[in-house]
Protein backbone atom coordinates (compact mmCIF):
# COMPACT_ATOMS: atom_id res chain seq x y z
CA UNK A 1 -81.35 125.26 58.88
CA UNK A 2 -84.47 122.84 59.06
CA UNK A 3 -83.46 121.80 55.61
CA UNK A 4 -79.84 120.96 56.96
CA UNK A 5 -81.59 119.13 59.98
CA UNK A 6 -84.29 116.81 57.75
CA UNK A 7 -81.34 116.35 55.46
CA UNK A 8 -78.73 114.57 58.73
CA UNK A 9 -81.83 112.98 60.28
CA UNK A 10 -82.79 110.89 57.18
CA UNK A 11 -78.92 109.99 56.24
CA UNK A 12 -79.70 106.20 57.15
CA UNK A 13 -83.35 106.12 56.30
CA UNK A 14 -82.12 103.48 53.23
CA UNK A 15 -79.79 100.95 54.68
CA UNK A 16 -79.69 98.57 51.43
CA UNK A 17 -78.19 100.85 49.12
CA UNK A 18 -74.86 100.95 47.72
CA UNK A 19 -73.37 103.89 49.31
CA UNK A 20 -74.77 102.52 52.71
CA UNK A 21 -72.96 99.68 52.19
CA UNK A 22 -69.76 100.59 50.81
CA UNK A 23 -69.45 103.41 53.41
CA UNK A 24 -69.32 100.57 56.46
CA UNK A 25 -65.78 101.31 57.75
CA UNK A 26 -66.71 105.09 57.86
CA UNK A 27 -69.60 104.37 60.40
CA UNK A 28 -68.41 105.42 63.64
CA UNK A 29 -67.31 109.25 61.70
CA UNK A 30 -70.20 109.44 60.34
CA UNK A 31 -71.95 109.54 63.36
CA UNK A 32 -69.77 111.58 64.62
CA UNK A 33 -70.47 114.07 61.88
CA UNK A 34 -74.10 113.88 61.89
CA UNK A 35 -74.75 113.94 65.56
CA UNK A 36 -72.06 117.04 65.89
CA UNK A 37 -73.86 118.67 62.78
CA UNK A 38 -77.00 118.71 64.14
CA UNK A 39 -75.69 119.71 67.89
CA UNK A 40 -74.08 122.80 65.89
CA UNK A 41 -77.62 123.65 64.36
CA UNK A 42 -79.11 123.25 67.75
CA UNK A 43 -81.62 120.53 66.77
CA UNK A 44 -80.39 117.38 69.33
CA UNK A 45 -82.25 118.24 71.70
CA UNK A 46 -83.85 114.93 73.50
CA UNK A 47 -82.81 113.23 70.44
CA UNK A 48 -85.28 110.35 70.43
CA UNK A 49 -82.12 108.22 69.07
CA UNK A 50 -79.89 109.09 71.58
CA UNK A 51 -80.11 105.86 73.33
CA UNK A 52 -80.06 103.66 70.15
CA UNK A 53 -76.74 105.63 69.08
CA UNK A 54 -74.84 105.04 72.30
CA UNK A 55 -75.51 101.31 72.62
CA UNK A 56 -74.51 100.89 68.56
CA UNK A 57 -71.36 102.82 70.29
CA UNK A 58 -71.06 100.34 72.18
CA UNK A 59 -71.72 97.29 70.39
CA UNK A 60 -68.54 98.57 68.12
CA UNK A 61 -65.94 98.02 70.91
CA UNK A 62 -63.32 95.45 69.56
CA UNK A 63 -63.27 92.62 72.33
CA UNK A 64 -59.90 91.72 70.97
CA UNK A 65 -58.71 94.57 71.88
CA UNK A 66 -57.71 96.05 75.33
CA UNK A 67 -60.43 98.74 75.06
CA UNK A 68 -60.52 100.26 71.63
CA UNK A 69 -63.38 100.47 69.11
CA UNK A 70 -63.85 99.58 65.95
CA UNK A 71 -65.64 102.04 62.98
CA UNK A 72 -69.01 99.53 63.12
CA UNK A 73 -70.23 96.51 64.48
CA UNK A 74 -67.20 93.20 64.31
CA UNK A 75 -64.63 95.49 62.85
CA UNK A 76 -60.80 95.79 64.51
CA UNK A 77 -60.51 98.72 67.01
CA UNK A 78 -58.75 101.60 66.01
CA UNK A 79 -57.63 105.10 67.67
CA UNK A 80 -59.90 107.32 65.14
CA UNK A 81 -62.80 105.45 66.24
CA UNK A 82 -61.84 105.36 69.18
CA UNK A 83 -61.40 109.21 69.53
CA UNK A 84 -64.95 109.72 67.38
CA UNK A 85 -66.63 107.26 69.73
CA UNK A 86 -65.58 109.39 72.58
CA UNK A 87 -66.43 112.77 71.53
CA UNK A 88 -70.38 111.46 70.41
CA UNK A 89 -70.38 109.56 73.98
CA UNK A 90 -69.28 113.13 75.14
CA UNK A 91 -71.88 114.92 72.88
CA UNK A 92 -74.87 112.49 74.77
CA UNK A 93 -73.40 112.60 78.43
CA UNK A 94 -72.99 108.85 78.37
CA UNK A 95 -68.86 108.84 78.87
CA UNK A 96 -69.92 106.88 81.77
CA UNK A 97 -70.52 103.99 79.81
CA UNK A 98 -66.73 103.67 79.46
CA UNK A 99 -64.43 101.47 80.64
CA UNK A 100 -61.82 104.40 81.06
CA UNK A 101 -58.68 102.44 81.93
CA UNK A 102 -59.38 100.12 79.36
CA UNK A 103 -59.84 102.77 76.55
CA UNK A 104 -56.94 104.65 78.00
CA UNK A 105 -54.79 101.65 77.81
CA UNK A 106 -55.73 100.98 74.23
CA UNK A 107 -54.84 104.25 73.24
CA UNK A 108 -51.08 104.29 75.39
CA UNK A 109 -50.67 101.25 74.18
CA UNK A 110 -50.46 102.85 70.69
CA UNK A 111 -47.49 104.79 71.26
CA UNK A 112 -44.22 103.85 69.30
CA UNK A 113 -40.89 104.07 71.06
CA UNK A 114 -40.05 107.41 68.99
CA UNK A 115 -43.01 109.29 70.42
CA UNK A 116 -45.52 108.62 67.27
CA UNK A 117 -48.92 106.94 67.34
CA UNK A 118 -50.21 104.08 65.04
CA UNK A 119 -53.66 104.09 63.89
CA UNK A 120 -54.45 100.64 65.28
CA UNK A 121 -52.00 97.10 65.29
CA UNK A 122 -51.43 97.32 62.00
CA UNK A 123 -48.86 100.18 62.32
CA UNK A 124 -49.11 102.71 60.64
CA UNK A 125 -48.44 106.65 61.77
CA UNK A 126 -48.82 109.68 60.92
CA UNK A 127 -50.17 112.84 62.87
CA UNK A 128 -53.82 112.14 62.85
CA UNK A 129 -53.30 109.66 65.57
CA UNK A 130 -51.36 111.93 67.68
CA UNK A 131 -54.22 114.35 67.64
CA UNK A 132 -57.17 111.26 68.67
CA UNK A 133 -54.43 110.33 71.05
CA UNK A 134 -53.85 113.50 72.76
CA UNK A 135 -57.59 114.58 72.21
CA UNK A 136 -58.89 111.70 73.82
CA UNK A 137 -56.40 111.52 76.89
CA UNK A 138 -57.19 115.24 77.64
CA UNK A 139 -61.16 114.71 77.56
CA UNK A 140 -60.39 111.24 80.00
CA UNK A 141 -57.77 113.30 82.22
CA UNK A 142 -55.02 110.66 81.05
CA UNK A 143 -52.57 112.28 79.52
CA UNK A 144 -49.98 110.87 82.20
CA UNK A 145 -50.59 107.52 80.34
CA UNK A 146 -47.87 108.58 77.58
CA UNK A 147 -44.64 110.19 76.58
CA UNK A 148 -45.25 113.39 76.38
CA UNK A 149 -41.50 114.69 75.30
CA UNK A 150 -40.86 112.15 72.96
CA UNK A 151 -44.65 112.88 71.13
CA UNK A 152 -43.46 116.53 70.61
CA UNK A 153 -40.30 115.88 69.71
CA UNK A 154 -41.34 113.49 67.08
CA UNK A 155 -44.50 115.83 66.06
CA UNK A 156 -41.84 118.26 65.62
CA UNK A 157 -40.03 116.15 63.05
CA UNK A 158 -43.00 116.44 60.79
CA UNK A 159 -41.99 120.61 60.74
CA UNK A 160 -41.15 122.02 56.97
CA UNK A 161 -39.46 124.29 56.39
CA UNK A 162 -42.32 126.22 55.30
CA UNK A 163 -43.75 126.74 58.18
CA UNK A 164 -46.37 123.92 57.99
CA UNK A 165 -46.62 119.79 58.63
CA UNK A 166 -46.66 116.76 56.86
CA UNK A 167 -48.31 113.21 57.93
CA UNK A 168 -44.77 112.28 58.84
CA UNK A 169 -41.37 113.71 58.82
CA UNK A 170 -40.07 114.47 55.51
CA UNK A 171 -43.44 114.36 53.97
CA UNK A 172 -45.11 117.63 52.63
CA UNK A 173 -46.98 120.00 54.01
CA UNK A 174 -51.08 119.40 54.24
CA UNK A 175 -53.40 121.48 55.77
CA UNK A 176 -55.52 118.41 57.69
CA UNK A 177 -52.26 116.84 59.12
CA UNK A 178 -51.14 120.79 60.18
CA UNK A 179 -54.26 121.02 61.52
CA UNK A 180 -53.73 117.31 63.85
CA UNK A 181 -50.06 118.89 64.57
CA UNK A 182 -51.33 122.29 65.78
CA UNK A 183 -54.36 120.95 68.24
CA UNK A 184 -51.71 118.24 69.27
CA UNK A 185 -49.63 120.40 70.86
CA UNK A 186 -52.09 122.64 72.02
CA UNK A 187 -53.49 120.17 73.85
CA UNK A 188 -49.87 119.15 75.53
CA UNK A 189 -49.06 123.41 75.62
CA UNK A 190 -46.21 122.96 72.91
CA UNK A 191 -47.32 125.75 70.87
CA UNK A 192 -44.25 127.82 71.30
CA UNK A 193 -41.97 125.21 69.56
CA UNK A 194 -42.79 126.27 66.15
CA UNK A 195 -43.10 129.75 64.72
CA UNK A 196 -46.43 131.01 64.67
CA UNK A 197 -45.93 133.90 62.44
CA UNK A 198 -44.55 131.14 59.74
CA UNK A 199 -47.39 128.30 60.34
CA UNK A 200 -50.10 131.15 60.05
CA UNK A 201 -48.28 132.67 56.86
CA UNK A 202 -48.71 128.80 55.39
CA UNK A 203 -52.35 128.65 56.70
CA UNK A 204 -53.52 132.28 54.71
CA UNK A 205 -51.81 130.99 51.57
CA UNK A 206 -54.47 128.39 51.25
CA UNK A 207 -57.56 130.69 50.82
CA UNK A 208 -58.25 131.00 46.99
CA UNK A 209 -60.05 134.11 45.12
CA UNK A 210 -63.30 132.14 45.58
CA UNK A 211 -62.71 132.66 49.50
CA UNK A 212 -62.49 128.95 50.12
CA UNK A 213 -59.57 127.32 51.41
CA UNK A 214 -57.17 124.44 49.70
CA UNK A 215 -55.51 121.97 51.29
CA UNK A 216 -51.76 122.39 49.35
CA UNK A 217 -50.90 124.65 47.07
CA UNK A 218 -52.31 124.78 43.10
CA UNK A 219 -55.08 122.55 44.37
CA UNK A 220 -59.17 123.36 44.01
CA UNK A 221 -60.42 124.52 47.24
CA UNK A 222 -62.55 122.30 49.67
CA UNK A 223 -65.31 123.03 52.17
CA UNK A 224 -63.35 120.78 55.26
CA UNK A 225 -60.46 122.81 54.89
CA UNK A 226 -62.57 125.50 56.72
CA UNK A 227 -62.51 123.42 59.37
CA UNK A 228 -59.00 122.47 59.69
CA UNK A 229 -57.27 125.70 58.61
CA UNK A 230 -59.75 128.29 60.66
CA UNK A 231 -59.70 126.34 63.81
CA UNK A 232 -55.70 126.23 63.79
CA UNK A 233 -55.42 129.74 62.64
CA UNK A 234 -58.00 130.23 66.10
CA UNK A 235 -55.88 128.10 68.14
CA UNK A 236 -52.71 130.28 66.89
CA UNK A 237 -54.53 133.40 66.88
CA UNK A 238 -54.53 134.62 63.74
CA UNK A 239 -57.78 134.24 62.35
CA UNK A 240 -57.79 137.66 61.25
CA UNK A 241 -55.80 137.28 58.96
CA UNK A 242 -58.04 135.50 56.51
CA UNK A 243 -61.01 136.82 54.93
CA UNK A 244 -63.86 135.57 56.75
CA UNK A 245 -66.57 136.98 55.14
CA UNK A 246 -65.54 135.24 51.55
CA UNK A 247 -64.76 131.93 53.59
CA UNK A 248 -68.39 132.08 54.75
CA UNK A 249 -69.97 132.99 51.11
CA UNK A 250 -68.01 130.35 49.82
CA UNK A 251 -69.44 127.67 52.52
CA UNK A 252 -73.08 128.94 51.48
CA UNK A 253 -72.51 128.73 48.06
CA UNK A 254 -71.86 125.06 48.78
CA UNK A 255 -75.13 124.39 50.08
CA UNK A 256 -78.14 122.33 48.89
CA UNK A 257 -80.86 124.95 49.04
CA UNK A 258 -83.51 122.26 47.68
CA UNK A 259 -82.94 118.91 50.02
CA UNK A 260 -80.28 120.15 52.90
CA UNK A 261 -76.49 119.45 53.23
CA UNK A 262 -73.16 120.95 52.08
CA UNK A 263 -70.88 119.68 49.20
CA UNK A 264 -67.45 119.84 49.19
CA UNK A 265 -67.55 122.97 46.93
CA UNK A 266 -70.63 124.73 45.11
CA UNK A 267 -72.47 122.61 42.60
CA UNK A 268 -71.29 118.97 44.19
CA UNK A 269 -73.36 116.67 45.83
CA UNK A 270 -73.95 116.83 49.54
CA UNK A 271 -72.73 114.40 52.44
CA UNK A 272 -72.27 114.48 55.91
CA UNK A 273 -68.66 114.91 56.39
CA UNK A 274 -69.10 118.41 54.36
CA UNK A 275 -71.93 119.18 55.99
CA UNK A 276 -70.46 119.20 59.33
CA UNK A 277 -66.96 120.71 58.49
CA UNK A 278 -68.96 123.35 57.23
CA UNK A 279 -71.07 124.05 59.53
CA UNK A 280 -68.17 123.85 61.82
CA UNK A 281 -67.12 126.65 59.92
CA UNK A 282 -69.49 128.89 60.07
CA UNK A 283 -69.81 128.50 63.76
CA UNK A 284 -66.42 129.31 64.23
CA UNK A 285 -66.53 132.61 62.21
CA UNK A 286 -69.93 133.51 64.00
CA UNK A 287 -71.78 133.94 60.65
CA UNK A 288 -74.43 132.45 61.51
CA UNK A 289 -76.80 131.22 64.38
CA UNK A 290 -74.82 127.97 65.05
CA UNK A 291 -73.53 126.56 68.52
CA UNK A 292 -70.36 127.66 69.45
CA UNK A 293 -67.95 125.06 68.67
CA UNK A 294 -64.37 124.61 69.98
CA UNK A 295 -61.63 125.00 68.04
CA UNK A 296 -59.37 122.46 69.43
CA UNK A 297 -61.63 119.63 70.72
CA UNK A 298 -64.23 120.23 67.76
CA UNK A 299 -66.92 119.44 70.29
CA UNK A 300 -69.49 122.03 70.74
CA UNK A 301 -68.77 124.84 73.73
CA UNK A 302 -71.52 123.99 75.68
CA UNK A 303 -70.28 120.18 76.21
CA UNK A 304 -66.68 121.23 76.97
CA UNK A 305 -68.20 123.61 79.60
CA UNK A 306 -70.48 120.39 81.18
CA UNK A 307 -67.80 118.13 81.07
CA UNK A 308 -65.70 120.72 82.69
CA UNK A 309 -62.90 120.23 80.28
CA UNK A 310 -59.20 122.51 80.01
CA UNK A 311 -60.01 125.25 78.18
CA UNK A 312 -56.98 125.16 76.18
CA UNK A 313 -57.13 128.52 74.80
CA UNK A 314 -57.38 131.48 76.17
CA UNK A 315 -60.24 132.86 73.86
CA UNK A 316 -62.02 129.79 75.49
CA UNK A 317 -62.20 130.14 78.84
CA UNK A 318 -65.07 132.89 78.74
């Protein structure tokens, strides 16, 4: 754990390198990641950056833009920002630096006429967007800002016939995008459009003999996939029917046991996006002593609870 912690505190310690650098347009996530991270390993506390991280927040919102922000400093707003901005903002208490009907225009304003979202003014789709939308508009109590029906009917387009999702319709079936399509319509209570049985059948297939978790069939598992396939077989419930226990051996095995971090599978490098999916993961299967996390918002329990948030699920409202 204090390995984990001195390992996310220190990510930026070296701005001038190359990975620093060529990472720029993943900013605003990473943040997201390393902040959540260490919330999950209960070691925010009174983070002494607190207050330099939410004025960088908000030094990234795109003045061209009705209300969206960017992934750093002078880059073009976009709706994943946007969404990661708001859940660290969330994470801090500081959502009352917002300019809510400005953000919640931006993010309306995204909507296409068949019910899909575009990342930003560029254009393109694909269920990722739906999920920041929908995730956002919940946590800002704006949901009445967009078209519900048509979002779930066009989610539903994105349906195999294997019981999973795809980006968009007639694309295959991924684990991240099923995840974005199954907290999507949790969030709007759309759930009973699809068949659970079927989505959760999909879901189990993509544990491996190692215990961890690929994202499409004959590929090499992947630490985030903990993430996105145990929190939608939560929000579905049927969790149980994976094996935890090899999920969670797997995750350790993944860990840098020298200077902190998770890889994306054992014997890879650490980084931050790992790191937090997995940790993410082991919260959620109660392995170890992490924060509570929730499954749907992927914001810790305790913040959901302050911010006085819809439970969602029913295993969340305890």
């Amino acid at each position: 754990r204090e390995k984990h912690g001195h390992y996310l505190r220190h990510l930026d310690d070296d701005k001038e390198t190359v990975e620093y650098m060529m990472t720029e347009h993943l900013r605003m996530g990473g943040v997201y990641w390393g902040v959540s991270a260490m919330a999950l390993l209960d070691q925010l506390g009174e983070d002494a950056r607190r207050d330099e991280i939410v004025e960088w927040i908000m030094q990234c919102k795109d003045p061209k833009s009705l209300g969206g922000f960017g992934p750093n400093i002078g880059h073009d707003a976009d709706i994943t920002a946007t969404h990661y901005a708001l859940l660290v903002l969330s994470i801090f208490d500081a959502l009352d630096r917002l300019d809510v009907p400005a953000v919640t225009g931006f993010i309306a304003g995204c909507q296409q006429p068949d019910g899909s979202f575009s990342g930003d003014k560029w254009g393109e789709v694909d269920t990722r967007f739906a999920y920041c939308a929908v995730s956002a508009l919940t946590i800002l109590d704006a949901l009445d800002r967009i078209n519900v029906d048509a979002l779930t009917e066009w989610i539903l387009r994105c349906y195999n016939y294997d019981g999973a999702f795809g980006p968009v319709p007639r694309a295959e079936s991924h684990a991240a995008y099923t995840f974005c399509a199954v907290q999507a319509l949790a969030l709007i209570d759309a759930l009973d459009i699809v068949d659970l049985d079927r989505l959760g059948w999909w879901l189990c297939e993509r544990q491996t003999p190692g215990g961890g978790f690929n994202g499409r069939p004959e590929k090499a598992p992947d630490i985030c996939y903990s993430w996105w396939i145990l929190s939608a077989l939560t929000s579905i419930d049927r969790a149980h029917w994976v094996d935890g226990k090899k999920l969670a051996d797997f995750i350790r095995k993944a860990q840098d046991l020298e200077d902190g971090g998770i890889a994306d599978r054992p014997g890879d490098v650490p980084d931050v996006f790992h790191t937090f999916f997995g940790l993410a993961g082991l919260s959620l299967l109660g392995e170890e002593d992490l924060a509570p996390i929730h499954p749907v918002y992927a914001l810790p329990m305790a913040v959901v609870k302050r911010l006085g948030l819809p439970p969602i699920l029913e295993r969340c409202r305890a």
